[in-house]
PDB file of N, CA and C in Angstrom:
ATOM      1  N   UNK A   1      -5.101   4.428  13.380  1.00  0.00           N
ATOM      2  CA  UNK A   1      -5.414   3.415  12.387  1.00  0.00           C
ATOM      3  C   UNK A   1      -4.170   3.191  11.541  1.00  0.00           C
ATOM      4  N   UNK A   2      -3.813   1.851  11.323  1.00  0.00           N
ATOM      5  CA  UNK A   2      -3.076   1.859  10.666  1.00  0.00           C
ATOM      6  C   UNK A   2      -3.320   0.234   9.101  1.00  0.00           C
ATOM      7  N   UNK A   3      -2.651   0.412   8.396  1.00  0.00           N
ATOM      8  CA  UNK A   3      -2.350  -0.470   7.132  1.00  0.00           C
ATOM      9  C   UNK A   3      -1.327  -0.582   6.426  1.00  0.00           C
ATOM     10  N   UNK A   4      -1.766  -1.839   6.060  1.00  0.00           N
ATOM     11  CA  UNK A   4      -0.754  -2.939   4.978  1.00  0.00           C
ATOM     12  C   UNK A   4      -1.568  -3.312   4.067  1.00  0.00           C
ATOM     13  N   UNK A   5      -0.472  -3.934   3.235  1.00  0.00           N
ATOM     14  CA  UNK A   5      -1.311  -4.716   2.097  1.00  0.00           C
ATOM     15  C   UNK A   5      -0.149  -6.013   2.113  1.00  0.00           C
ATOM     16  N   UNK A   6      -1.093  -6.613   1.972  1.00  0.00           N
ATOM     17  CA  UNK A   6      -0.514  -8.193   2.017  1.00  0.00           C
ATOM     18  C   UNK A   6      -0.549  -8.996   0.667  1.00  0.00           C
ATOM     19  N   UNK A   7       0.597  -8.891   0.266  1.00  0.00           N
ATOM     20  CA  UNK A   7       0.905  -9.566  -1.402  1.00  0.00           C
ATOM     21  C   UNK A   7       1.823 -10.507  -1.942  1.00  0.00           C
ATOM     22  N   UNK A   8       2.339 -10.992  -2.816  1.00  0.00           N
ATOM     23  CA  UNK A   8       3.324 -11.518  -2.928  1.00  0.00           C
ATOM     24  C   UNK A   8       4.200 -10.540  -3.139  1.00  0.00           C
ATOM     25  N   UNK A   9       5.501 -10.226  -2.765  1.00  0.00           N
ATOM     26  CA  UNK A   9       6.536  -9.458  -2.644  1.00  0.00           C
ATOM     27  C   UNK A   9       7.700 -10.092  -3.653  1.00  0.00           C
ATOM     28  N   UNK A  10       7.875  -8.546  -4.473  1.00  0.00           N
ATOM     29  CA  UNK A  10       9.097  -8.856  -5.406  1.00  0.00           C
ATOM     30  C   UNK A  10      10.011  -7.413  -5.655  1.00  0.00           C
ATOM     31  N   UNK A  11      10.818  -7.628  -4.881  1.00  0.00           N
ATOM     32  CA  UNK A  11      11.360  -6.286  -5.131  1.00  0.00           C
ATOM     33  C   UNK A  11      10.937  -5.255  -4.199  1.00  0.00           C
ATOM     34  N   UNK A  12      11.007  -4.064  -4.908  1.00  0.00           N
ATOM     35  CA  UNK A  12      10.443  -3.009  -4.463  1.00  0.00           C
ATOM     36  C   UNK A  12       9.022  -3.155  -4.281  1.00  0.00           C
ATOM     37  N   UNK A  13       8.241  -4.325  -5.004  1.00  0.00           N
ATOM     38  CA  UNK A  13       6.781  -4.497  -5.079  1.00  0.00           C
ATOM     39  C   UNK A  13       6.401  -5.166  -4.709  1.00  0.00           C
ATOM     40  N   UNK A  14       5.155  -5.456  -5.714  1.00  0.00           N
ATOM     41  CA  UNK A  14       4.227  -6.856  -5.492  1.00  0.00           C
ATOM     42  C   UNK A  14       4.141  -7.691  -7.232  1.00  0.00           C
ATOM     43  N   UNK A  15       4.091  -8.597  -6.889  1.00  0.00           N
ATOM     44  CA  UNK A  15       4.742  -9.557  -8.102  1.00  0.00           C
ATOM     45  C   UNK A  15       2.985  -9.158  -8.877  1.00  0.00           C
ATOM     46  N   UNK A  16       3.405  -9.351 -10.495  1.00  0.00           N
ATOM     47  CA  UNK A  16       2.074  -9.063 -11.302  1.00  0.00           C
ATOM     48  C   UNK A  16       2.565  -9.667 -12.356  1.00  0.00           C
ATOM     49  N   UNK A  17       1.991 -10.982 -12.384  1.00  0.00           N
ATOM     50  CA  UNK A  17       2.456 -11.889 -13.388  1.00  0.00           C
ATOM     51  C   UNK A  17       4.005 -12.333 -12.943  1.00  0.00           C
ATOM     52  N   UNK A  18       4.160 -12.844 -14.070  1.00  0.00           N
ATOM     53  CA  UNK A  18       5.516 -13.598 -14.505  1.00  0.00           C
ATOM     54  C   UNK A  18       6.322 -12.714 -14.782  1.00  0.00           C
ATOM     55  N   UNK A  19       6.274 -11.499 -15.241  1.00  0.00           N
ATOM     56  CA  UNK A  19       7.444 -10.685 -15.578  1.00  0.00           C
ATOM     57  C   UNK A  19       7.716  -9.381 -14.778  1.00  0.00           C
ATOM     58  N   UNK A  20       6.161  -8.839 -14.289  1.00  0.00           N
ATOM     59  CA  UNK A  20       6.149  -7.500 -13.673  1.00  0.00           C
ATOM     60  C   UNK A  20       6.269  -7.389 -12.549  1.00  0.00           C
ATOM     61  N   UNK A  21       5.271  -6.415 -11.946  1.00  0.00           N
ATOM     62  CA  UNK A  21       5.400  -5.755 -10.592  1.00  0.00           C
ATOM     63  C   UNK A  21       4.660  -4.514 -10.517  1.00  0.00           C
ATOM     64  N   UNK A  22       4.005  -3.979  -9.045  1.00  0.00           N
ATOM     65  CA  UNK A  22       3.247  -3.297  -9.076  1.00  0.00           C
ATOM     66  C   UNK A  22       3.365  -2.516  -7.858  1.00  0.00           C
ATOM     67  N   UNK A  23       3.371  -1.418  -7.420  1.00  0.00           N
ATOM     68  CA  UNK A  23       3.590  -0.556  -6.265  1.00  0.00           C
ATOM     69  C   UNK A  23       2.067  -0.104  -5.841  1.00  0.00           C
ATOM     70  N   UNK A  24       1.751   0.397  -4.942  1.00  0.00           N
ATOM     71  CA  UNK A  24       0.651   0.841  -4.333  1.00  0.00           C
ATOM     72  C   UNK A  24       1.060   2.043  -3.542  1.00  0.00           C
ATOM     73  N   UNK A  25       0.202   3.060  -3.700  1.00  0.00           N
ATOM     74  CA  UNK A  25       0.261   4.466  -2.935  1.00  0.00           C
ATOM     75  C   UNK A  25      -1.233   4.867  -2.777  1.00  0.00           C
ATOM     76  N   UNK A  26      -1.145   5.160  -1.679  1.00  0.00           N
ATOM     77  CA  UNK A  26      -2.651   5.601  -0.728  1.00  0.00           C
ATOM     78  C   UNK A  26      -2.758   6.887  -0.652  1.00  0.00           C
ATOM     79  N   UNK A  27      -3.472   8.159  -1.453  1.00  0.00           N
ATOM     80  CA  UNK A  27      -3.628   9.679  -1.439  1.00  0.00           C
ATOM     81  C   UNK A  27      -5.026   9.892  -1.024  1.00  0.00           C
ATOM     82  N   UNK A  28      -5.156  11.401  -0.828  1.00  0.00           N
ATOM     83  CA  UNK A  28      -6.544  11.644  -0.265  1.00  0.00           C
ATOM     84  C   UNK A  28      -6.993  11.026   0.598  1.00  0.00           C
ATOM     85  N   UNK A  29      -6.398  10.264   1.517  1.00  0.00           N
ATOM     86  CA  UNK A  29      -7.310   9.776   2.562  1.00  0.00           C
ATOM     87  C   UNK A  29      -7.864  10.803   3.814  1.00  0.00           C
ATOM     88  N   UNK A  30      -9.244   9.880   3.617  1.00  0.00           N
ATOM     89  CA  UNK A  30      -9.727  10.836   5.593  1.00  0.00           C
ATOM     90  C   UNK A  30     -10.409   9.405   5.860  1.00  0.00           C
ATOM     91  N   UNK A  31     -10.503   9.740   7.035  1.00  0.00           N
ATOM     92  CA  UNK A  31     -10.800   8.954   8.070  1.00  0.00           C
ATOM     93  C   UNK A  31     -11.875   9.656   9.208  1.00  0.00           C
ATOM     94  N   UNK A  32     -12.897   9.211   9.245  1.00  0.00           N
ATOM     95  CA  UNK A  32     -13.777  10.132   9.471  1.00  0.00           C
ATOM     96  C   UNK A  32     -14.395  11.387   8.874  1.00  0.00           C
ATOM     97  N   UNK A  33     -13.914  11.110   7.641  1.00  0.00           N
ATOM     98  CA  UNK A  33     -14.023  13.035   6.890  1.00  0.00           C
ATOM     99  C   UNK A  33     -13.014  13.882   7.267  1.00  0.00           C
ATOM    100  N   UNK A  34     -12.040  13.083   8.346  1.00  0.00           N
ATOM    101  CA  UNK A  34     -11.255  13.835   8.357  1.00  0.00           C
ATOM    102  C   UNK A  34      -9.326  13.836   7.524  1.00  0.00           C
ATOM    103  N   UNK A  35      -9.079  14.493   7.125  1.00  0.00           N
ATOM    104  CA  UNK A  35      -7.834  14.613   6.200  1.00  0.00           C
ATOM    105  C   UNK A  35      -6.555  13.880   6.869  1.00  0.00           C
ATOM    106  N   UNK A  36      -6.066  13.155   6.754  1.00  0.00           N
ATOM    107  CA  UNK A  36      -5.112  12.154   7.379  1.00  0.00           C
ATOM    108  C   UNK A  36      -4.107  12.429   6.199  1.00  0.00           C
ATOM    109  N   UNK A  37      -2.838  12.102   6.983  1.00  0.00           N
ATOM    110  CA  UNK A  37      -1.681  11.712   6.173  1.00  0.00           C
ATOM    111  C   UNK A  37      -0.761  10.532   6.824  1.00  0.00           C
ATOM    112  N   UNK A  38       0.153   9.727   5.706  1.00  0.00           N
ATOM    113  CA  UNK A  38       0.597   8.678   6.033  1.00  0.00           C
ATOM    114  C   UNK A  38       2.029   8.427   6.496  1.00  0.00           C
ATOM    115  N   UNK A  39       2.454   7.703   7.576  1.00  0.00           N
ATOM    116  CA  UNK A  39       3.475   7.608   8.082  1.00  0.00           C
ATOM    117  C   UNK A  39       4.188   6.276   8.112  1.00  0.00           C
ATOM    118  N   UNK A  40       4.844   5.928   7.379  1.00  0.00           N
ATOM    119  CA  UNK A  40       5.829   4.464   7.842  1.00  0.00           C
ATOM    120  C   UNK A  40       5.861   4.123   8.891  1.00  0.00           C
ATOM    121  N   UNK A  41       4.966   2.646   9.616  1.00  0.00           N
ATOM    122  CA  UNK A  41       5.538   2.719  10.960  1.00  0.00           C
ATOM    123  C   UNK A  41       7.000   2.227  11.709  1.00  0.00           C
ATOM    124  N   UNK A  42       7.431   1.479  10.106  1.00  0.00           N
ATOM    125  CA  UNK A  42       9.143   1.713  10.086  1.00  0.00           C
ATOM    126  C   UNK A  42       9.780   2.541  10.702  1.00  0.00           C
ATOM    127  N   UNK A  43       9.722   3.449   9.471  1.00  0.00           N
ATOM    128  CA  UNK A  43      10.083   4.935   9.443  1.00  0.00           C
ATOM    129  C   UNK A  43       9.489   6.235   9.966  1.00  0.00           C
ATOM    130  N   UNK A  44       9.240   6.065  11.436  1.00  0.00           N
ATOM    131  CA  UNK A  44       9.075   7.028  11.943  1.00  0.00           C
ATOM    132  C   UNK A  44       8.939   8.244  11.814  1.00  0.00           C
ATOM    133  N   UNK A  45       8.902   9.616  11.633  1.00  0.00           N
ATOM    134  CA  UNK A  45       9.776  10.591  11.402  1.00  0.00           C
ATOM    135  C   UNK A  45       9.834  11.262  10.080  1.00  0.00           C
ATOM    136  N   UNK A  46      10.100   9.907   8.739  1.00  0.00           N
ATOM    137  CA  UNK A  46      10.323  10.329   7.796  1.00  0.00           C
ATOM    138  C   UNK A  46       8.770  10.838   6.966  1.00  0.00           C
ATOM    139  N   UNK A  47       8.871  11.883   5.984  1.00  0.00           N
ATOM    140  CA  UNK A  47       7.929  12.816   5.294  1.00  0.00           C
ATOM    141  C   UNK A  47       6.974  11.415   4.452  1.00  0.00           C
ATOM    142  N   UNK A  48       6.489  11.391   4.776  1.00  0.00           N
ATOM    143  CA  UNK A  48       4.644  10.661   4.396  1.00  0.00           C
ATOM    144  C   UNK A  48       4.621  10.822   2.945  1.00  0.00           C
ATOM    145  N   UNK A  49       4.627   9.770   2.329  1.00  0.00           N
ATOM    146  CA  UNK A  49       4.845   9.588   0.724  1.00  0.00           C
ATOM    147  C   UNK A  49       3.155   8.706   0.685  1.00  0.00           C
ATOM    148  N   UNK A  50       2.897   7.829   1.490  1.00  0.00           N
ATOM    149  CA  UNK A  50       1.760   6.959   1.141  1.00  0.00           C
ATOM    150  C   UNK A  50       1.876   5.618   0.285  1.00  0.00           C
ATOM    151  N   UNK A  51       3.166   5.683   0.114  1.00  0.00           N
ATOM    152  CA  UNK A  51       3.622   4.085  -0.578  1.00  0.00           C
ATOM    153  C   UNK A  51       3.428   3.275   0.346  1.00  0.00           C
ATOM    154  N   UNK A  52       3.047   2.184  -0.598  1.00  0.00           N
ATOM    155  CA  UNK A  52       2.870   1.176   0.518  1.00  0.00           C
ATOM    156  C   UNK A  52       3.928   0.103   0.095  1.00  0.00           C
ATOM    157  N   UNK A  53       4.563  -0.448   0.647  1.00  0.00           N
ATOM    158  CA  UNK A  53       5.690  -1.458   0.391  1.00  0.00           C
ATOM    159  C   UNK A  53       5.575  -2.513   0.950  1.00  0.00           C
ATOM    160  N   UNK A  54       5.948  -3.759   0.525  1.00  0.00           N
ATOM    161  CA  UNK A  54       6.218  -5.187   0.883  1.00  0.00           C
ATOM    162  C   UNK A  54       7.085  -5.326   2.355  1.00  0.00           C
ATOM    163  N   UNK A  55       5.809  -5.705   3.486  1.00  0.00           N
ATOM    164  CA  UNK A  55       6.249  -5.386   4.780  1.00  0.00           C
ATOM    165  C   UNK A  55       6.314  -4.054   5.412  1.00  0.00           C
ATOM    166  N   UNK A  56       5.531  -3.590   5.111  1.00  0.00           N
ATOM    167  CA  UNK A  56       5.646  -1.953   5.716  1.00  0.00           C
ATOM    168  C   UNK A  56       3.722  -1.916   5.859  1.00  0.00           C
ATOM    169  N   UNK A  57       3.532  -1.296   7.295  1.00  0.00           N
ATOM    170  CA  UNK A  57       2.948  -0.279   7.645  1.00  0.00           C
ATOM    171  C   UNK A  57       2.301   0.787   7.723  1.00  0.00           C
ATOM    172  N   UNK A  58       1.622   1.329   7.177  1.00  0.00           N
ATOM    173  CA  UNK A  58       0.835   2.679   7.332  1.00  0.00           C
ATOM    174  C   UNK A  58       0.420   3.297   8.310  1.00  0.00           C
ATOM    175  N   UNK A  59       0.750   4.628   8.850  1.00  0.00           N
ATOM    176  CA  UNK A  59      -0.250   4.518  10.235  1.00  0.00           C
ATOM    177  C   UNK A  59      -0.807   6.214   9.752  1.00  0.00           C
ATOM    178  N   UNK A  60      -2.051   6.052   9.994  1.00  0.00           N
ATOM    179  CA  UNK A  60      -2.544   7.634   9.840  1.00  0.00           C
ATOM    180  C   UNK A  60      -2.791   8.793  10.716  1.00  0.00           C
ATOM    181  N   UNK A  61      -2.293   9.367  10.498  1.00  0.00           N
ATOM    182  CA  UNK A  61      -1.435  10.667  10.906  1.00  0.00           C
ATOM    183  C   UNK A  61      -2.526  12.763  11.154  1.00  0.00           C
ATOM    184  N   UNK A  62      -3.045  12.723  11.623  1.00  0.00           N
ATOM    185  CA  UNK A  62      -3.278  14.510  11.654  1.00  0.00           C
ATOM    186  C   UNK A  62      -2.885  15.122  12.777  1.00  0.00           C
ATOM    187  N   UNK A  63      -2.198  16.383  12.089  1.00  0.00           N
ATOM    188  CA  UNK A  63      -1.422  17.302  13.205  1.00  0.00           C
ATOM    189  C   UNK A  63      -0.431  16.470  13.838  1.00  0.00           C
ATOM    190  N   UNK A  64       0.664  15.754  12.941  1.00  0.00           N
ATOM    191  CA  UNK A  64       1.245  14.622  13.634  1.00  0.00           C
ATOM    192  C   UNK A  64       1.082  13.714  14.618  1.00  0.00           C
ATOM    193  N   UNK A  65      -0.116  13.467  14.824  1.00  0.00           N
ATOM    194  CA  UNK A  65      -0.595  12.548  15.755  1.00  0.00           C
ATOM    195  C   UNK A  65      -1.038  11.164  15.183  1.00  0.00           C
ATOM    196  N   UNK A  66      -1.196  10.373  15.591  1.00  0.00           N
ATOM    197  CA  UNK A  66      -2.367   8.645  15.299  1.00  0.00           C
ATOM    198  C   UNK A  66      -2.952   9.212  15.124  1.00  0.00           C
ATOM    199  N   UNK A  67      -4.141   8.843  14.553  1.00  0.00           N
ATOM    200  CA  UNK A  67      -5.244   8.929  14.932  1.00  0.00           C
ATOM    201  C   UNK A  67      -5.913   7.853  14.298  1.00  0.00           C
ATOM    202  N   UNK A  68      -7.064   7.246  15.591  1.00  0.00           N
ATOM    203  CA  UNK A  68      -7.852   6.159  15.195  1.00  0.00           C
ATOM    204  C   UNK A  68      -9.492   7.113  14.431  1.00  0.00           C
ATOM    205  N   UNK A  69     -10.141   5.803  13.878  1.00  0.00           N
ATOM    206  CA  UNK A  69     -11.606   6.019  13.238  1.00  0.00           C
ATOM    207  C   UNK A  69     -12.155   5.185  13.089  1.00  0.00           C
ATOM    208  N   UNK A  70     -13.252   4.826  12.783  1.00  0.00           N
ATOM    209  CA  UNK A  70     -14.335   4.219  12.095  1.00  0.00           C
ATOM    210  C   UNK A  70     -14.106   4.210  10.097  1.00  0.00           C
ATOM    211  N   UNK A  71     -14.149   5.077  10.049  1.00  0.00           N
ATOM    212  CA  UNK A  71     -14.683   5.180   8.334  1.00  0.00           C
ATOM    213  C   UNK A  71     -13.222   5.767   7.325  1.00  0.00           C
ATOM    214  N   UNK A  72     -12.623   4.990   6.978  1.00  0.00           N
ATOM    215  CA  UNK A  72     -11.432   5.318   5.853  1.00  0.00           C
ATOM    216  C   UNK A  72     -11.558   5.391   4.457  1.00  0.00           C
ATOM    217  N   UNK A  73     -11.232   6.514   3.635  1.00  0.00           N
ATOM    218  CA  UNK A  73     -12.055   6.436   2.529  1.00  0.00           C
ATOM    219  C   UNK A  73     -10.274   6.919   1.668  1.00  0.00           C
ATOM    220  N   UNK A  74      -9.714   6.650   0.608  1.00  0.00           N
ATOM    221  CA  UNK A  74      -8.792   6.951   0.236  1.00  0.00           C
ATOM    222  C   UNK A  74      -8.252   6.485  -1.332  1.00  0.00           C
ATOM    223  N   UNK A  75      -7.965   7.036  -1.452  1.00  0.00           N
ATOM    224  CA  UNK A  75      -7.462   6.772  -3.541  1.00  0.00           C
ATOM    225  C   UNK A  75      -6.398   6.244  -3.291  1.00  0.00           C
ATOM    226  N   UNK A  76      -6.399   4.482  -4.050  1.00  0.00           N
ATOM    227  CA  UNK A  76      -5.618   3.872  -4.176  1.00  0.00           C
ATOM    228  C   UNK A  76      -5.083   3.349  -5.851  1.00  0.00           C
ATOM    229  N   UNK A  77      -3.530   4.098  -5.717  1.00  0.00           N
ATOM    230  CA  UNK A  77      -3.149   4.799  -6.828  1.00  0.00           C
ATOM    231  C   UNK A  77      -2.017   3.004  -6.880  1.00  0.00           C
ATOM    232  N   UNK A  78      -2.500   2.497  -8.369  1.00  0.00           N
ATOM    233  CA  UNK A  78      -1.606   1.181  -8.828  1.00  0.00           C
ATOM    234  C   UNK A  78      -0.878   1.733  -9.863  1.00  0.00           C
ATOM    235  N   UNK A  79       0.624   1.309  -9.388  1.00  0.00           N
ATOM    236  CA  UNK A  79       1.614   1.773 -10.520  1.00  0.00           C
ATOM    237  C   UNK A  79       2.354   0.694 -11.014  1.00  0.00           C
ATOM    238  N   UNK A  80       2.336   0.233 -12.467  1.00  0.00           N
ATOM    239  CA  UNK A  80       2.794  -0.996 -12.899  1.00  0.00           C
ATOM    240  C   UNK A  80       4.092  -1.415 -13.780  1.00  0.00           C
ATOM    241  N   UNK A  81       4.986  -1.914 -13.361  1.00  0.00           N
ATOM    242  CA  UNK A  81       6.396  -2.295 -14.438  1.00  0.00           C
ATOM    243  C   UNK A  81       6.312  -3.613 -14.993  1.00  0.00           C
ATOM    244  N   UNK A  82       6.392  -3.196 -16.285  1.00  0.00           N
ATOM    245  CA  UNK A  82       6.292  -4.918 -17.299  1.00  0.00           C
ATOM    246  C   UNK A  82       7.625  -4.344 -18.293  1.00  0.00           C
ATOM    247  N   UNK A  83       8.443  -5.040 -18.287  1.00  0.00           N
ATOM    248  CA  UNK A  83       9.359  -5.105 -19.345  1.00  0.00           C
ATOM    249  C   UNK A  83       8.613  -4.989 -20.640  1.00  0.00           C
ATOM    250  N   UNK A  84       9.841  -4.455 -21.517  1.00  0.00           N
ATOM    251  CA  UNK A  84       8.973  -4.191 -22.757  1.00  0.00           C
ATOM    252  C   UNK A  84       8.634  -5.394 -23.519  1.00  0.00           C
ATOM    253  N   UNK A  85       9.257  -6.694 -23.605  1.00  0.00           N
ATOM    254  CA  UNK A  85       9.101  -7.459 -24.043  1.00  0.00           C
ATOM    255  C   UNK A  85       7.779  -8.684 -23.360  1.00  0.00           C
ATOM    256  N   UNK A  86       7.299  -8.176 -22.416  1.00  0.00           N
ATOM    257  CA  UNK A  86       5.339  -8.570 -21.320  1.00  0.00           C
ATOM    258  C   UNK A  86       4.903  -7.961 -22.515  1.00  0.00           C
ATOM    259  N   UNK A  87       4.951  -7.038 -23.162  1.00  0.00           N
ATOM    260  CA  UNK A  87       3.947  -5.954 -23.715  1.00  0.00           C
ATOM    261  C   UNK A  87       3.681  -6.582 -25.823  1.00  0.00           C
ATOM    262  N   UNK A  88       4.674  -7.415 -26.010  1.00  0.00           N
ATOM    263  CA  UNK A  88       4.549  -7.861 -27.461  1.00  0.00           C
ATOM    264  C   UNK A  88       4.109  -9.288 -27.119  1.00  0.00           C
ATOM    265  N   UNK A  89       2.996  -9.196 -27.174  1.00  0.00           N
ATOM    266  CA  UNK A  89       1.844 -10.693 -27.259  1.00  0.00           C
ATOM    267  C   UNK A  89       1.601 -10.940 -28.356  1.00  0.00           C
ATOM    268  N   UNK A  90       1.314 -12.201 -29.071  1.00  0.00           N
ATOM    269  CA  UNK A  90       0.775 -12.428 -30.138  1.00  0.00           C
ATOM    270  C   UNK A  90      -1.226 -12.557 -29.927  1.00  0.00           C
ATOM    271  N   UNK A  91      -1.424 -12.536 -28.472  1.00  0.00           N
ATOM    272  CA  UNK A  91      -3.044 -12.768 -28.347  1.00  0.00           C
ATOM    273  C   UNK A  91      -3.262 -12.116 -27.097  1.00  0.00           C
ATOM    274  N   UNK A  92      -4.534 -11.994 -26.798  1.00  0.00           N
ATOM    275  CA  UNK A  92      -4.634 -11.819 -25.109  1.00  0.00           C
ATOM    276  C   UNK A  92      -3.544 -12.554 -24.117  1.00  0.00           C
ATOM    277  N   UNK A  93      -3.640 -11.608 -23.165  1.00  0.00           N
ATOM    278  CA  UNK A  93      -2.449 -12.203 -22.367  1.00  0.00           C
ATOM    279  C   UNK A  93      -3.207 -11.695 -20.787  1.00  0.00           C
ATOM    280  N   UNK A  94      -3.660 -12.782 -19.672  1.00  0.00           N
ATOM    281  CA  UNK A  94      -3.634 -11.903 -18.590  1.00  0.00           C
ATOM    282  C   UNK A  94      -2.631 -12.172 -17.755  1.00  0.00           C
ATOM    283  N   UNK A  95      -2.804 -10.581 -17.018  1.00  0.00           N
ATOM    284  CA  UNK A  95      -1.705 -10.666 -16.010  1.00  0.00           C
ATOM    285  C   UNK A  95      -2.497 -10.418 -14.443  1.00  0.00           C
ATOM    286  N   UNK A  96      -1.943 -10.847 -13.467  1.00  0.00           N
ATOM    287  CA  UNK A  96      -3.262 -11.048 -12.278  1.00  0.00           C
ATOM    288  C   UNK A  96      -1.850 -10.900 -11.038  1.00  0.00           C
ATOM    289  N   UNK A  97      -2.056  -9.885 -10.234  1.00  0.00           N
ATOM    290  CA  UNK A  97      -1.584  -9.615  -9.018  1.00  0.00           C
ATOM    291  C   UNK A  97      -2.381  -9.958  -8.215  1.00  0.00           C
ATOM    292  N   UNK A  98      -1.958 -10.173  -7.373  1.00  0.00           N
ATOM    293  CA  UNK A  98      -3.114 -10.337  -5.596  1.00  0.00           C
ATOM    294  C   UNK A  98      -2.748 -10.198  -4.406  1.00  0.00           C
ATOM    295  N   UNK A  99      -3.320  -9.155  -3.717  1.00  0.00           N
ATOM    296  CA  UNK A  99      -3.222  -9.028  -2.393  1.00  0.00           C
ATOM    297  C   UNK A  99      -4.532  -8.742  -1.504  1.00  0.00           C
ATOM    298  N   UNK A 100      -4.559  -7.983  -0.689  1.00  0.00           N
ATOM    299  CA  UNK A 100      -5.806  -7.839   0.495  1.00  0.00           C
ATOM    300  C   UNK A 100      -4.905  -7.025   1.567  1.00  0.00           C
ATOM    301  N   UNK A 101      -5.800  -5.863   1.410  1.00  0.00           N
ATOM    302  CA  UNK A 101      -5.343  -4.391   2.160  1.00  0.00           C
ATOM    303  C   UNK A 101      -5.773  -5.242   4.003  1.00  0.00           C
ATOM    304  N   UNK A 102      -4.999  -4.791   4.904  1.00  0.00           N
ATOM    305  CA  UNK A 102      -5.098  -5.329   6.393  1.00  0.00           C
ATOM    306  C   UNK A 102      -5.420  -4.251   7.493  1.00  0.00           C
ATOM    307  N   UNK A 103      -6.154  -4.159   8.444  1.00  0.00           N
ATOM    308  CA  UNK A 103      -6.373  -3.417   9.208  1.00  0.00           C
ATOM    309  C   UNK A 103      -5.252  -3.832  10.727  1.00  0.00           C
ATOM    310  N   UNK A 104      -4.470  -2.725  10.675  1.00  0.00           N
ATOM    311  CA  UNK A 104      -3.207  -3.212  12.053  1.00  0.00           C
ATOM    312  C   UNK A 104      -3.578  -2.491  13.072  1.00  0.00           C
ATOM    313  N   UNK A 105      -3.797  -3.255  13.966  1.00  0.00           N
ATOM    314  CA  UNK A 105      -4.017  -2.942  15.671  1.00  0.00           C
ATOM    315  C   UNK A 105      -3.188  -3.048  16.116  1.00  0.00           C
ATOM    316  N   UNK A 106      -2.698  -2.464  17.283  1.00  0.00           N
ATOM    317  CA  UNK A 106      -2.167  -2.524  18.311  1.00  0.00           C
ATOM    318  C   UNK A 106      -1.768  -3.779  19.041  1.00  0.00           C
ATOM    319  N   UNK A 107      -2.642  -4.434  19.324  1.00  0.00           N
ATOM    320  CA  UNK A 107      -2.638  -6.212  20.017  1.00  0.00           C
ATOM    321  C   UNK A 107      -2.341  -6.956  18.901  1.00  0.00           C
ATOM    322  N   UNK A 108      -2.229  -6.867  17.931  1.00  0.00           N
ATOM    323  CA  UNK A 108      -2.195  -7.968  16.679  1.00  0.00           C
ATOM    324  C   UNK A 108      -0.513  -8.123  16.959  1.00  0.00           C
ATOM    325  N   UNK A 109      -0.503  -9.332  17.425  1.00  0.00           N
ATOM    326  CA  UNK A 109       1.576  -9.922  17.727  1.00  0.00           C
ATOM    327  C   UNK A 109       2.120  -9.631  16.532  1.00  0.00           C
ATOM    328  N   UNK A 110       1.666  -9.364  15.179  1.00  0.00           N
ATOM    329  CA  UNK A 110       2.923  -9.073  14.257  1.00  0.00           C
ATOM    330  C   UNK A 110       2.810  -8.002  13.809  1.00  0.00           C
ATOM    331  N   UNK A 111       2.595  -6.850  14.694  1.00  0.00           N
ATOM    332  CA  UNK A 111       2.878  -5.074  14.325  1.00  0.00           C
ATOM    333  C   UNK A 111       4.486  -4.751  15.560  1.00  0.00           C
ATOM    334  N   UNK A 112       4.651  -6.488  16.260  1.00  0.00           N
ATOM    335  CA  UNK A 112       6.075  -6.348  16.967  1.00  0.00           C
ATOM    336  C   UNK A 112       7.183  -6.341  16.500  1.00  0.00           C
TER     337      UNK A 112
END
């Protein structure tokens, strides 16, 4: 099984508002009840952080293997940068990111 999140991309992130930005990291996941960890499908190889980045991949991982499932259950941890000057409003102010987490298969032409 693997995932993305599909957002507007800024940076290292995903755009949140007019001034910020927002990262995403995926912990605790199982998949089936079972304990998974996350692998770049970039980055091959490299040690499983669970960030998720603009154009990147997830693929889940036990005993270094894939592994596919049915049922994914996982804490999705939002980390947010607003300059200090987003933060002195004179009133309410919203700020609105958007994306939609993706399920990547195998046959889907743009995991090529």
């Amino acid at each position: 099984m693997a995932l993305r999140f599909i957002g507007v991309a800024d940076g290292q992130g995903f755009r949140l508002g007019r001034q910020g930005r927002f990262h995403l990291r995926l912990s605790r996941a199982q998949l089936d009840g079972r304990t998974v960890e996350w692998e770049a499908a970039q980055l091959a190889g490299e040690p499983a952080t669970g960030r998720l980045l603009p154009g990147q991949t997830l693929v889940a991982r036990a005993a270094g293997v894939s592994v596919t499932g049915q049922r994914l259950v996982a804490q999705v941890e939002i980390d947010v940068d607003l300059p200090s000057y987003a933060l002195q409003v004179p009133n309410e102010t919203r700020l609105e990111g958007q994306g939609s987490f993706e399920l990547v298969t195998p046959a889907d032409p743009r995991n090529r």
